[in-house]
N, C-alpha and C. Protein backbone atom coordinates (compact mmCIF):
# COMPACT_ATOMS: atom_id res chain seq x y z
N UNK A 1 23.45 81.06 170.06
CA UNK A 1 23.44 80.31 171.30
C UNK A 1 24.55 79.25 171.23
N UNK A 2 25.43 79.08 172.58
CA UNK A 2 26.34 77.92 172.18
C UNK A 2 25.41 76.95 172.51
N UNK A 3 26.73 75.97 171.45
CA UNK A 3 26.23 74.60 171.39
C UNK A 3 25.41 74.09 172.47
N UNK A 4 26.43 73.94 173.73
CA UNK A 4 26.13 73.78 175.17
C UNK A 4 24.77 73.93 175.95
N UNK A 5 24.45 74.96 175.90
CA UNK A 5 23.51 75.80 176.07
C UNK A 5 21.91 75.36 175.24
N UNK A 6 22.24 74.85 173.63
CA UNK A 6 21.34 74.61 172.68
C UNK A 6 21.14 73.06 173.15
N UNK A 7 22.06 72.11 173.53
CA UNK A 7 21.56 70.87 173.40
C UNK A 7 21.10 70.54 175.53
N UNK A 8 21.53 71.50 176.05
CA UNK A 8 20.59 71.57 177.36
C UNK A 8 19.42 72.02 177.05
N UNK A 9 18.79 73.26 176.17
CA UNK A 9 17.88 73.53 175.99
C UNK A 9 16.42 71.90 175.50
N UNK A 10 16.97 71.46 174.38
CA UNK A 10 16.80 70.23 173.55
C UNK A 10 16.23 69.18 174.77
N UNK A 11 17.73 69.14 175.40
CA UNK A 11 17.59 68.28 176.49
C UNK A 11 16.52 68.12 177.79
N UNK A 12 16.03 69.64 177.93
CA UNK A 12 15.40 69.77 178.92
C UNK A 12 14.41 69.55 178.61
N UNK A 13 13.70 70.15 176.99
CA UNK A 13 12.54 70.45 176.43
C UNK A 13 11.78 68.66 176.73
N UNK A 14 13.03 67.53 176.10
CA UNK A 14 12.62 66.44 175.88
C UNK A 14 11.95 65.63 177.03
N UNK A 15 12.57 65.94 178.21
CA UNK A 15 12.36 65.39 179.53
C UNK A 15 11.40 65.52 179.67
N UNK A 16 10.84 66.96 179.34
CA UNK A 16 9.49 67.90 180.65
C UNK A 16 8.57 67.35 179.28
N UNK A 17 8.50 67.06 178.17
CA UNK A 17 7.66 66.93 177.40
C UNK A 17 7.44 65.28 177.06
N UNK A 18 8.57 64.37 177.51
CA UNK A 18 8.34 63.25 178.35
C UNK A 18 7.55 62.66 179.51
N UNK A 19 7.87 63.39 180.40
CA UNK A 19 7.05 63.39 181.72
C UNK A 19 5.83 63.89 182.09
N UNK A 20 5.49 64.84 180.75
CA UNK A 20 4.17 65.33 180.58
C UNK A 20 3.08 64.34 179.92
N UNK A 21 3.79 63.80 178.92
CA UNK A 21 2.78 62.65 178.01
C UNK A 21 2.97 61.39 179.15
N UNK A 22 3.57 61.19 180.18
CA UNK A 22 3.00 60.24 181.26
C UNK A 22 4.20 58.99 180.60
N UNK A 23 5.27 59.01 179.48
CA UNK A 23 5.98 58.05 179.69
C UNK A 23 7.53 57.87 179.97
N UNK A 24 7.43 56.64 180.39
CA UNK A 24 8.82 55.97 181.11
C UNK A 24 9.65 56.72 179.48
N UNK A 25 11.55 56.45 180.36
CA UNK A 25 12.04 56.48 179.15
C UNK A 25 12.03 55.05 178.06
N UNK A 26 12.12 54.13 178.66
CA UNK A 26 11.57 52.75 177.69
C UNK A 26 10.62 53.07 176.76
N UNK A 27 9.56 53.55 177.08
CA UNK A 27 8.43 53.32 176.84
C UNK A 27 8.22 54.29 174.97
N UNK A 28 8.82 55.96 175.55
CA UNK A 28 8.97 56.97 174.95
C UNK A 28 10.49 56.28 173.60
N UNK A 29 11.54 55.14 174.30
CA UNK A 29 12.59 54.88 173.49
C UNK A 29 12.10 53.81 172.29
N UNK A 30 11.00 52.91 172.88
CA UNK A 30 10.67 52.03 172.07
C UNK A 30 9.19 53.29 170.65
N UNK A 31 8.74 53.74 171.34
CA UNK A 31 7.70 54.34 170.46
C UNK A 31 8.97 55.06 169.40
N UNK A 32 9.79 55.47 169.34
CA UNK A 32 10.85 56.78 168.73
C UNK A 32 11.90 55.39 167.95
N UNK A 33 11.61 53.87 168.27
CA UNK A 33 12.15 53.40 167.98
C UNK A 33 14.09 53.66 167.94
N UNK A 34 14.43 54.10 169.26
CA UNK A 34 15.43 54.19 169.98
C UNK A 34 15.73 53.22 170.87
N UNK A 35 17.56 53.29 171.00
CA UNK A 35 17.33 52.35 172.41
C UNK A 35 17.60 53.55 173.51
N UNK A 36 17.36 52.83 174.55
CA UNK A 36 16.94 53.77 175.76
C UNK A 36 17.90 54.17 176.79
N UNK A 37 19.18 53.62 175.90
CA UNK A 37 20.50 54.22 176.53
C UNK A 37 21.01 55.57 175.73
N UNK A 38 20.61 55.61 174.29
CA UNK A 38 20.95 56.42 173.35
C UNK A 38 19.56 57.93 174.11
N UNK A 39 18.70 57.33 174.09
CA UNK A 39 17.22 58.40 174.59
C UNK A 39 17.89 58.95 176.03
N UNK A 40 18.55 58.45 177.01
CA UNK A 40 18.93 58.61 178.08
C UNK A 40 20.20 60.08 177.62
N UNK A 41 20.92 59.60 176.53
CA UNK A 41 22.02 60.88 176.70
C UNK A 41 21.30 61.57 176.03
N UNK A 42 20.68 61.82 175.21
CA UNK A 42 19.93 63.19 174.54
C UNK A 42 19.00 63.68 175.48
N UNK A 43 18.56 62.92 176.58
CA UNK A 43 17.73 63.75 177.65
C UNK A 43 18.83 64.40 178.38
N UNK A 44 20.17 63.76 178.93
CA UNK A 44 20.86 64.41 179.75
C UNK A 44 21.79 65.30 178.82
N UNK A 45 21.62 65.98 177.48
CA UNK A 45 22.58 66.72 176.55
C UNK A 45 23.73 66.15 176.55
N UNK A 46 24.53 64.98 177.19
CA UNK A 46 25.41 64.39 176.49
C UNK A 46 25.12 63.49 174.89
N UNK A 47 24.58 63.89 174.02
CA UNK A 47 24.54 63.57 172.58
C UNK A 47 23.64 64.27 172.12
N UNK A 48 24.44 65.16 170.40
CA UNK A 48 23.45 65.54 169.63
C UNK A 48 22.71 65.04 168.72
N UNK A 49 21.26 65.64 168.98
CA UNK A 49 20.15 64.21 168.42
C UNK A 49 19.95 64.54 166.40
N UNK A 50 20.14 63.75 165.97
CA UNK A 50 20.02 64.30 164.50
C UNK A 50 18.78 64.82 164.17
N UNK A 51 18.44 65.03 163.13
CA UNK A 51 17.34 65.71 162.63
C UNK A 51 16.16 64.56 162.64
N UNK A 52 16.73 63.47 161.94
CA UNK A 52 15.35 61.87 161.91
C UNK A 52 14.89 61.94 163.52
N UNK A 53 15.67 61.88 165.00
CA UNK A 53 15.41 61.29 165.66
C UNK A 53 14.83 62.65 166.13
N UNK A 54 14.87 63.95 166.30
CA UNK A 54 14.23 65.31 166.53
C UNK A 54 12.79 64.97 165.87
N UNK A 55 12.75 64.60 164.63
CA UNK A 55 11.01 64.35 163.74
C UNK A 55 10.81 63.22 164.77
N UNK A 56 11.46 62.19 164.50
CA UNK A 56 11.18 60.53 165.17
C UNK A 56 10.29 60.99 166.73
N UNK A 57 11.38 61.86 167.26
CA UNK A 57 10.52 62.24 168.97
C UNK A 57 9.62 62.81 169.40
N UNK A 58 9.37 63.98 168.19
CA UNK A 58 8.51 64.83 168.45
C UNK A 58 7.01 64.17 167.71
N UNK A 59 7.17 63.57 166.64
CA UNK A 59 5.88 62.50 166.36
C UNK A 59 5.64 61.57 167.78
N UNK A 60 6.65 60.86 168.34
CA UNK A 60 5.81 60.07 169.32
C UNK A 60 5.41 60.72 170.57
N UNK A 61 6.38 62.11 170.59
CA UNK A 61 5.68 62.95 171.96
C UNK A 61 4.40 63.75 171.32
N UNK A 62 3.46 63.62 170.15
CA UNK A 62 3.05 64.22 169.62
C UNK A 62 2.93 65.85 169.65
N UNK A 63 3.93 66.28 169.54
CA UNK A 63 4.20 67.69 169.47
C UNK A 63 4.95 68.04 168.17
N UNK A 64 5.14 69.56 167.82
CA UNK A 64 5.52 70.04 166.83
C UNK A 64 7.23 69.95 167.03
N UNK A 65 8.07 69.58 165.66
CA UNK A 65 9.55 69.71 166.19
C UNK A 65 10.17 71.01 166.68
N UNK A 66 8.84 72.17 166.38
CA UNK A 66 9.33 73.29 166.72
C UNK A 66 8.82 73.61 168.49
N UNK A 67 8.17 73.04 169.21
CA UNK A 67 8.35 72.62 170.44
C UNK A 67 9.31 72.16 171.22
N UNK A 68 9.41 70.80 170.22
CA UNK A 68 10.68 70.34 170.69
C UNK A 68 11.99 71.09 170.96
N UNK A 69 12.15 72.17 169.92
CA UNK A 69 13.17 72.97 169.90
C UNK A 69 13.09 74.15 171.20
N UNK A 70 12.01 73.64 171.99
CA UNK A 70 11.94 74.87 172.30
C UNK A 70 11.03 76.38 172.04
N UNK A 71 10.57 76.22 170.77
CA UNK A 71 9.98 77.39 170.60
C UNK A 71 8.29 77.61 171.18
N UNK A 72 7.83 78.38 171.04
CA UNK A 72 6.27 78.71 171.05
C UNK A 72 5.70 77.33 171.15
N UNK A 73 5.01 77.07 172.44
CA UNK A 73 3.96 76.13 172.85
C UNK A 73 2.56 76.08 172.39
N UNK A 74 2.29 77.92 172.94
CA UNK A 74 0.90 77.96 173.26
C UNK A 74 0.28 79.19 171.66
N UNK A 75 -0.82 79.07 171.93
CA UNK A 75 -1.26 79.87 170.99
C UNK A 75 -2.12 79.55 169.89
N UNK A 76 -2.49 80.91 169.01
CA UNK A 76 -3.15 80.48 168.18
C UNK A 76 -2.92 79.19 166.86
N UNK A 77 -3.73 78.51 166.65
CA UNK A 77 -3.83 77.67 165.32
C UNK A 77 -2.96 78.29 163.80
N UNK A 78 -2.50 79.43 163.83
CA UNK A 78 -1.41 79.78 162.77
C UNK A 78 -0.27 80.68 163.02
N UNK A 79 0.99 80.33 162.62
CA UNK A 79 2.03 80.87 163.14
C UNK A 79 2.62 81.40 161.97
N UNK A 80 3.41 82.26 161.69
CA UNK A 80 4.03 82.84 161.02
C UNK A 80 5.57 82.64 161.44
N UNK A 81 6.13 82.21 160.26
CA UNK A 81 7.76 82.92 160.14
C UNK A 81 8.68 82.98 159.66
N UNK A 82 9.53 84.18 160.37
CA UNK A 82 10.41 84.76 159.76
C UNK A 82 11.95 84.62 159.52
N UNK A 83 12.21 84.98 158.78
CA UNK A 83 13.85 84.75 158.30
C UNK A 83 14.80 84.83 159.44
N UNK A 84 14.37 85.16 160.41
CA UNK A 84 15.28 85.72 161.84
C UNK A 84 14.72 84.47 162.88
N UNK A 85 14.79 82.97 162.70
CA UNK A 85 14.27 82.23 163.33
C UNK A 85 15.16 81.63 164.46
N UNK A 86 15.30 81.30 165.41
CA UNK A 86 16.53 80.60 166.51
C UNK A 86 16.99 79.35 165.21
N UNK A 87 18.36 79.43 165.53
CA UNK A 87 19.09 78.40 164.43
C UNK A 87 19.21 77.39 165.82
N UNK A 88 19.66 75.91 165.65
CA UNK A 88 20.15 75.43 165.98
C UNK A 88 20.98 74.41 165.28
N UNK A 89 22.32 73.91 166.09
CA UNK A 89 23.25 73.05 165.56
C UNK A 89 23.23 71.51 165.99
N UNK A 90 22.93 70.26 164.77
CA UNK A 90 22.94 69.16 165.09
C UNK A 90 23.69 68.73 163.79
N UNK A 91 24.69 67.77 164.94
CA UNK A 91 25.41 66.98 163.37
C UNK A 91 25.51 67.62 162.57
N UNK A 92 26.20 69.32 162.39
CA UNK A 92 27.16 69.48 161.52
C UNK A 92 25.86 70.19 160.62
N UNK A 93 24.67 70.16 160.76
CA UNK A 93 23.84 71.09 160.66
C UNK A 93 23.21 72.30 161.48
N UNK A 94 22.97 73.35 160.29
CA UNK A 94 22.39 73.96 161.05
C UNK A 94 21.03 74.68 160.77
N UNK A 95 19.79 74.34 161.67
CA UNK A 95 18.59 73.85 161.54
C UNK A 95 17.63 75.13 162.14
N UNK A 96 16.61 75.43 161.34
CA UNK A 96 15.63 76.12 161.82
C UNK A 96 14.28 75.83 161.53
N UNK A 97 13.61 75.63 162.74
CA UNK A 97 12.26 75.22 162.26
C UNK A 97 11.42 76.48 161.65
N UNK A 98 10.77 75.92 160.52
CA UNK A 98 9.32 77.14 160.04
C UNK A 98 8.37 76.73 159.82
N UNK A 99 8.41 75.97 160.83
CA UNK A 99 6.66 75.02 160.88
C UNK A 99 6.27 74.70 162.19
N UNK A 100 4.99 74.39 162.23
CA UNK A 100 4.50 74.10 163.77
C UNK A 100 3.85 75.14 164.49
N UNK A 101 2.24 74.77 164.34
CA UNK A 101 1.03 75.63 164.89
C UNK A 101 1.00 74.66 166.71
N UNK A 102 0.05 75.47 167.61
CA UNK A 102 -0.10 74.55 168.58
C UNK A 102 -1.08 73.38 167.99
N UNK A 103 -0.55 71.99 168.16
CA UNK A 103 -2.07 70.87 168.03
C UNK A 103 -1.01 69.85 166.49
N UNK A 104 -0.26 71.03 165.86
CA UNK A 104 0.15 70.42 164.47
C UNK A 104 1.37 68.77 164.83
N UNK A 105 1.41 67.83 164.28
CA UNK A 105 2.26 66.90 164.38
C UNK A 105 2.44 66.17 163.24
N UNK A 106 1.54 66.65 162.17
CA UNK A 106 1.71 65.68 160.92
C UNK A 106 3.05 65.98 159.76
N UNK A 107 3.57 67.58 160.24
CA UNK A 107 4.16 67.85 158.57
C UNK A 107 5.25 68.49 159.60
N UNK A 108 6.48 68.46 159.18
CA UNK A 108 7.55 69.34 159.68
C UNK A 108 8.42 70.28 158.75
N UNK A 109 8.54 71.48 158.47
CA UNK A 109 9.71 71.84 157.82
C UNK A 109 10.74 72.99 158.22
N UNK A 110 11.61 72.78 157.60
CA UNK A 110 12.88 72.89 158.19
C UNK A 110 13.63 73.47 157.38
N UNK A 111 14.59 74.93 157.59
CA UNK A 111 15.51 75.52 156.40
C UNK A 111 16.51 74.89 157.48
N UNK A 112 17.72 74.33 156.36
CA UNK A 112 18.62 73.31 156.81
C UNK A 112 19.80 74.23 155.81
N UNK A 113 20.94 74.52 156.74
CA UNK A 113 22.29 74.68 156.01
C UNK A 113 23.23 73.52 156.24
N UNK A 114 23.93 73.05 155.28
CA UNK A 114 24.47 71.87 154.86
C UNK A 114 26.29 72.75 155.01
N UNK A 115 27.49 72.56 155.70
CA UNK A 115 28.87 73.31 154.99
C UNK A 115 29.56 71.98 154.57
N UNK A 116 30.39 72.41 153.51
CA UNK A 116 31.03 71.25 152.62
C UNK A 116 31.93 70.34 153.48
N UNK A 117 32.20 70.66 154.31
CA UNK A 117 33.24 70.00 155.44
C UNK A 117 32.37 68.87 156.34
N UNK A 118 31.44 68.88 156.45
CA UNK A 118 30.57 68.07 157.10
C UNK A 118 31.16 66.77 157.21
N UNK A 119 31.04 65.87 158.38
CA UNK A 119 31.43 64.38 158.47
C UNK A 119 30.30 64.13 158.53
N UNK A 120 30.17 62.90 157.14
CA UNK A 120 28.78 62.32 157.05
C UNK A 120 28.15 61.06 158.18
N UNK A 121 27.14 61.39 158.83
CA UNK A 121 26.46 60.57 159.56
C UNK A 121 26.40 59.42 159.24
N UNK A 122 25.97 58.75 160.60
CA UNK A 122 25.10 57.54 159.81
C UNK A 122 24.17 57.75 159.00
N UNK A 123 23.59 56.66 158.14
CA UNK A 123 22.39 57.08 156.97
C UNK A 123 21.27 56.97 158.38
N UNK A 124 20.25 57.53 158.13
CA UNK A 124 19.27 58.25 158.65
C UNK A 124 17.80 57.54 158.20
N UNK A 125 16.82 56.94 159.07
CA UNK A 125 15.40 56.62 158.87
C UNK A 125 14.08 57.27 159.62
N UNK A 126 13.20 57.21 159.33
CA UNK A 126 12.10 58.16 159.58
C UNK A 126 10.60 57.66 159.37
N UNK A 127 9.62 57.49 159.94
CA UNK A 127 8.42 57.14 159.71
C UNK A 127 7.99 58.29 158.44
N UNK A 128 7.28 58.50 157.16
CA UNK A 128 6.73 59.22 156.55
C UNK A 128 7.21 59.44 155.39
N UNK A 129 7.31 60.42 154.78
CA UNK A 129 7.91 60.82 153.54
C UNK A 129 8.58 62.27 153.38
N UNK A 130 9.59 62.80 153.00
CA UNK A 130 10.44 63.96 152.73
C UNK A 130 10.63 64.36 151.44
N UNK A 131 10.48 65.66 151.72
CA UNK A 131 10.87 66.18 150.46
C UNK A 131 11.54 67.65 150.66
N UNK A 132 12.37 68.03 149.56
CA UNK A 132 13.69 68.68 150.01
C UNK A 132 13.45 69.90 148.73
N UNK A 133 13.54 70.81 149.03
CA UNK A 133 14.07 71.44 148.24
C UNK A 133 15.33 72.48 148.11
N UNK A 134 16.63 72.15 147.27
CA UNK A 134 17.45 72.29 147.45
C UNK A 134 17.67 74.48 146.78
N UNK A 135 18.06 75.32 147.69
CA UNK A 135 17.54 76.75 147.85
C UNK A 135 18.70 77.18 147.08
N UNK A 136 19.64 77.02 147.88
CA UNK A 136 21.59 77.47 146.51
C UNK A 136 22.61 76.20 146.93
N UNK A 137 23.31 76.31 146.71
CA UNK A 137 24.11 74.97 146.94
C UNK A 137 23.89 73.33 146.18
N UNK A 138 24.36 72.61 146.16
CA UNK A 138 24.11 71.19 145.39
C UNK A 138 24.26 70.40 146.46
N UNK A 139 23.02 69.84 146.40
CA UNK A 139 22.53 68.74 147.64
C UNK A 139 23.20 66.98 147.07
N UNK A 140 23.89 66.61 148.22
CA UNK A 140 24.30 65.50 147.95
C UNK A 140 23.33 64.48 148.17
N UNK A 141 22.56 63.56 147.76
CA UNK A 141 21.51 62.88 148.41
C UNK A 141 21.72 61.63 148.29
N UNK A 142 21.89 60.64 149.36
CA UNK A 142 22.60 59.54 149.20
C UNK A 142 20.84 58.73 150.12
N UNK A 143 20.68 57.92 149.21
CA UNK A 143 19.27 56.93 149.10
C UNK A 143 19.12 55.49 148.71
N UNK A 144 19.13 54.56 149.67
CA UNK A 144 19.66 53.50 150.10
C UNK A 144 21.37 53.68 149.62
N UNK A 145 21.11 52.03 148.55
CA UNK A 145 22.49 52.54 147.60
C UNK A 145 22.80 53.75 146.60
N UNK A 146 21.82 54.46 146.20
CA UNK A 146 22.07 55.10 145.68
C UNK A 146 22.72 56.88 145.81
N UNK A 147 23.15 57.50 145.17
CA UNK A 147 23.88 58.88 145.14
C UNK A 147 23.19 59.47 144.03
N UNK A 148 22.29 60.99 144.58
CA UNK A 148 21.89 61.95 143.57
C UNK A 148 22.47 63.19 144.13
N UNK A 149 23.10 63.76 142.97
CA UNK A 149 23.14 65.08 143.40
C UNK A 149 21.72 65.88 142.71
N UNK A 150 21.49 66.90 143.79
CA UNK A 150 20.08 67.53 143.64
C UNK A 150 20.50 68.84 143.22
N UNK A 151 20.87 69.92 142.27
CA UNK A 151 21.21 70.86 142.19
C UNK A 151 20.00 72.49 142.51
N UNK A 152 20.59 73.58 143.05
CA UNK A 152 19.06 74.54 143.73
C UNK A 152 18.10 74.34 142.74
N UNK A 153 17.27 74.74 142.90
CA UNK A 153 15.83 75.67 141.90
C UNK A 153 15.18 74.21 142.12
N UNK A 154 16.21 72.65 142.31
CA UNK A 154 15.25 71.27 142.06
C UNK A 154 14.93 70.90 143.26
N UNK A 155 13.95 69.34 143.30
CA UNK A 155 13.47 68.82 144.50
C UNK A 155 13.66 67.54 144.38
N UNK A 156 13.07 66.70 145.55
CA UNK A 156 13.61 65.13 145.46
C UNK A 156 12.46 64.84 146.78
N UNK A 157 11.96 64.30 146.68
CA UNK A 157 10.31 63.63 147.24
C UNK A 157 10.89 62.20 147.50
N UNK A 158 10.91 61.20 148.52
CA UNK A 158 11.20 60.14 149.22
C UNK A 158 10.24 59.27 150.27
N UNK A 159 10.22 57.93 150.37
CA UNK A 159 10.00 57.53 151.11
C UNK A 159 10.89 57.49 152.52
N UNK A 160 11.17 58.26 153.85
CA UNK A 160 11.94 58.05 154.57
C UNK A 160 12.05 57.48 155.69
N UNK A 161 11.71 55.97 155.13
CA UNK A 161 11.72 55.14 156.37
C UNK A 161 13.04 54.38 155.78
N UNK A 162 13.19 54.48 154.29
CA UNK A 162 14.53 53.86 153.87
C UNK A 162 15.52 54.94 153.81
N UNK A 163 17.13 54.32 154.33
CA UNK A 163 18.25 55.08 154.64
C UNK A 163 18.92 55.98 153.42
N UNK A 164 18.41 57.07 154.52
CA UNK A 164 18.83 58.43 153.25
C UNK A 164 19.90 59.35 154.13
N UNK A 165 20.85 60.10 153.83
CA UNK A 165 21.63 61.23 154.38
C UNK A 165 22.11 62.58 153.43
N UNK A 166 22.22 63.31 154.21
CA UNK A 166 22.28 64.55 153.14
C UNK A 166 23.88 64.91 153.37
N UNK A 167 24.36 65.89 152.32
CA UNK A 167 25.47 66.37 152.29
C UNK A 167 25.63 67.54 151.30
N UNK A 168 26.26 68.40 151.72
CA UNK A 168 27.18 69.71 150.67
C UNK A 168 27.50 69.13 149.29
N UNK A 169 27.54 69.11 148.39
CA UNK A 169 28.41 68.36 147.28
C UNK A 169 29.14 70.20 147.15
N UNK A 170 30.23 70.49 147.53
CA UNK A 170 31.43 71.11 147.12
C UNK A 170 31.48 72.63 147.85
N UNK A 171 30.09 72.73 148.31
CA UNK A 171 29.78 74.35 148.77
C UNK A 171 28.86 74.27 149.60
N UNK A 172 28.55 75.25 150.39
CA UNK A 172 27.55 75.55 151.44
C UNK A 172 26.52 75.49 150.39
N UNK A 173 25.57 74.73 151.08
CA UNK A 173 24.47 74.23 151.09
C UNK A 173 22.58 74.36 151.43
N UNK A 174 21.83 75.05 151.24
CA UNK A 174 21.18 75.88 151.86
C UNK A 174 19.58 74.61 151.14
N UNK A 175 18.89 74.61 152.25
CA UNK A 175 17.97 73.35 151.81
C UNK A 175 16.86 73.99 152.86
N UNK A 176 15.25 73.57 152.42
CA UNK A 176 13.73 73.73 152.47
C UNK A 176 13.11 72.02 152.90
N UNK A 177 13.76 71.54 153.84
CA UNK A 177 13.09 70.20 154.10
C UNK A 177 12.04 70.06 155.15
N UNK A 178 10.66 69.81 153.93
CA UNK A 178 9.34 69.00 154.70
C UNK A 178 9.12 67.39 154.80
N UNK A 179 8.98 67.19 156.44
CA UNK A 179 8.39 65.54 156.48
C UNK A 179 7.02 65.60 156.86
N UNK A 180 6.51 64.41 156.05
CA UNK A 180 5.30 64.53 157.01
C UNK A 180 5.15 63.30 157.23
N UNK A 181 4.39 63.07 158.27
CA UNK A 181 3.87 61.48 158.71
C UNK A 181 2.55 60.88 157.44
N UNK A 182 2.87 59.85 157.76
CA UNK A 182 2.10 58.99 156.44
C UNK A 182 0.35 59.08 157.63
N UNK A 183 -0.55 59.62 156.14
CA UNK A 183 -1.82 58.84 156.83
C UNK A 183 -2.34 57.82 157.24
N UNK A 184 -2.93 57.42 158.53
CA UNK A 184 -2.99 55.96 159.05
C UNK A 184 -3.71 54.79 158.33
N UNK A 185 -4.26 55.15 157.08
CA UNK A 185 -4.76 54.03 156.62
C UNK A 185 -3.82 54.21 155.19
N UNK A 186 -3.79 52.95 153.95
CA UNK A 186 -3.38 52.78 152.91
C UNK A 186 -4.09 53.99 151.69
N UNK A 187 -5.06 54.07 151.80
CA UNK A 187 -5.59 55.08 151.10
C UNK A 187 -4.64 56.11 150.46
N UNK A 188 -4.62 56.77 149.40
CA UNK A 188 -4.10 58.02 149.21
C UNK A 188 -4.50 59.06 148.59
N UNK A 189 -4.93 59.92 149.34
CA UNK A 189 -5.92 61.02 148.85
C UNK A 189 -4.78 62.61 148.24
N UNK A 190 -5.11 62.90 147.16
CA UNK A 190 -4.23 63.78 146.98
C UNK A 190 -4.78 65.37 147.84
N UNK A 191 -3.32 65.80 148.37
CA UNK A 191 -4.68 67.17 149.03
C UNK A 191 -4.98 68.33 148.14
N UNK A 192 -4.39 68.47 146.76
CA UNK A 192 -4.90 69.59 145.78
C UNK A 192 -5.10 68.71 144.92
N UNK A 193 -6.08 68.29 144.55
CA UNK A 193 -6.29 67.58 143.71
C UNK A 193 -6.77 68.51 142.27
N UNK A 194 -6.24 67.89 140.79
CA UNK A 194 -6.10 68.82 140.39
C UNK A 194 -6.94 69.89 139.54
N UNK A 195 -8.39 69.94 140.20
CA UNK A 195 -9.76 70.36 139.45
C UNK A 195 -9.25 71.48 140.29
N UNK A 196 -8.76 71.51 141.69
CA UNK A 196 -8.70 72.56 142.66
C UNK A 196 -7.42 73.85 142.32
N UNK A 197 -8.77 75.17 142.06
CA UNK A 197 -8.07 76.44 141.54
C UNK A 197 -7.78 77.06 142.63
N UNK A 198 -8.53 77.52 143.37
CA UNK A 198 -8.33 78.36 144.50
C UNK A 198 -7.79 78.24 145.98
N UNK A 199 -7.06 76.80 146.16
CA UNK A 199 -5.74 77.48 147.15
C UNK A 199 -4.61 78.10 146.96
């Protein structure tokens, strides 16, 4: 799909799924912690929205980012998929969702291709926590001040509300990134905890 075409799609999805949850763009810019001139061109596809502010929107429109994208609304409670998923292009990525049941808003993930040529973004923030796993390629991972390179087969688990951005370190890049939103109280319950054999 061209670009064109992909960030009207984006664009449209955001509006009608705006105007459905009943809010202003203020209202929808302050929850996404946006300003509402920046929320204004990603509704009208003049700007592509990065990946933080795609999670960032689709948590406060409480929908799946794979909604957001466009895909499958309705349906059953488990989805399947496959290697043949709609790609889309943001910032020099290119993004496919493989997550998102109807009702789901807590966890997102995402096969992400990284090419070495990339112009690096701004650093990037996020309500929740990420974790990456890097598939072939060497993940550049730049976290506050710091620089890790993540090489495949490894992972890198984050808090991402502090400024993180990704990059190629030398080669195409091929990455497995899940966010999920933090549970609403301080508590932290592990979900396999480790007596548990049988999931």
């Amino acid at each position: 799909m061209e670009l064109d075409a992909v960030l009207s799609s984006i664009a449209s999805t955001l509006h009608e799924e705006r105007v459905r949850a009943g809010l202003t763009l203020e209202q929808l810019a302050e929850r996404a912690d946006l300003s509402p001139a920046h929320l204004s061109r990603l509704e009208s596809g003049a700007r592509q929205p990065s990946v933080a502010a795609l999670i960032t929107l689709s948590r406060a429109l409480g929908i799946s980012l794979g909604a957001l994208l466009g895909e499958g609304k309705g349906g059953s409670p488990i989805t399947i998929y496959s290697d043949r998923e709609p790609t889309h292009v943001a910032n020099g990525l290119t993004v496919s969702a493989c997550s998102g049941f109807p009702g789901s808003t807590a966890l997102e993930a995402l096969h992400i291709t990284i090419e070495p040529d990339r112009v690096p973004p701004a650093m990037a923030t996020h309500r929740g926590e990420e974790w990456i796993h890097v598939i072939s390629g060497r993940l550049r991972l730049e976290y506050g001040d710091e620089v890790h390179i993540v090489n495949a087969g490894a992972a890198a688990h984050f808090d991402a509300a502090e400024p993180h951005r990704l990059g190629a370190d030398g080669r195409t890049t091929e990455l497995l990134v899940v966010a999920v939103d933090r549970p609403r109280d301080d508590r932290t319950h592990p979900l396999f905890p480790s007596s548990t054999i049988g999931h």
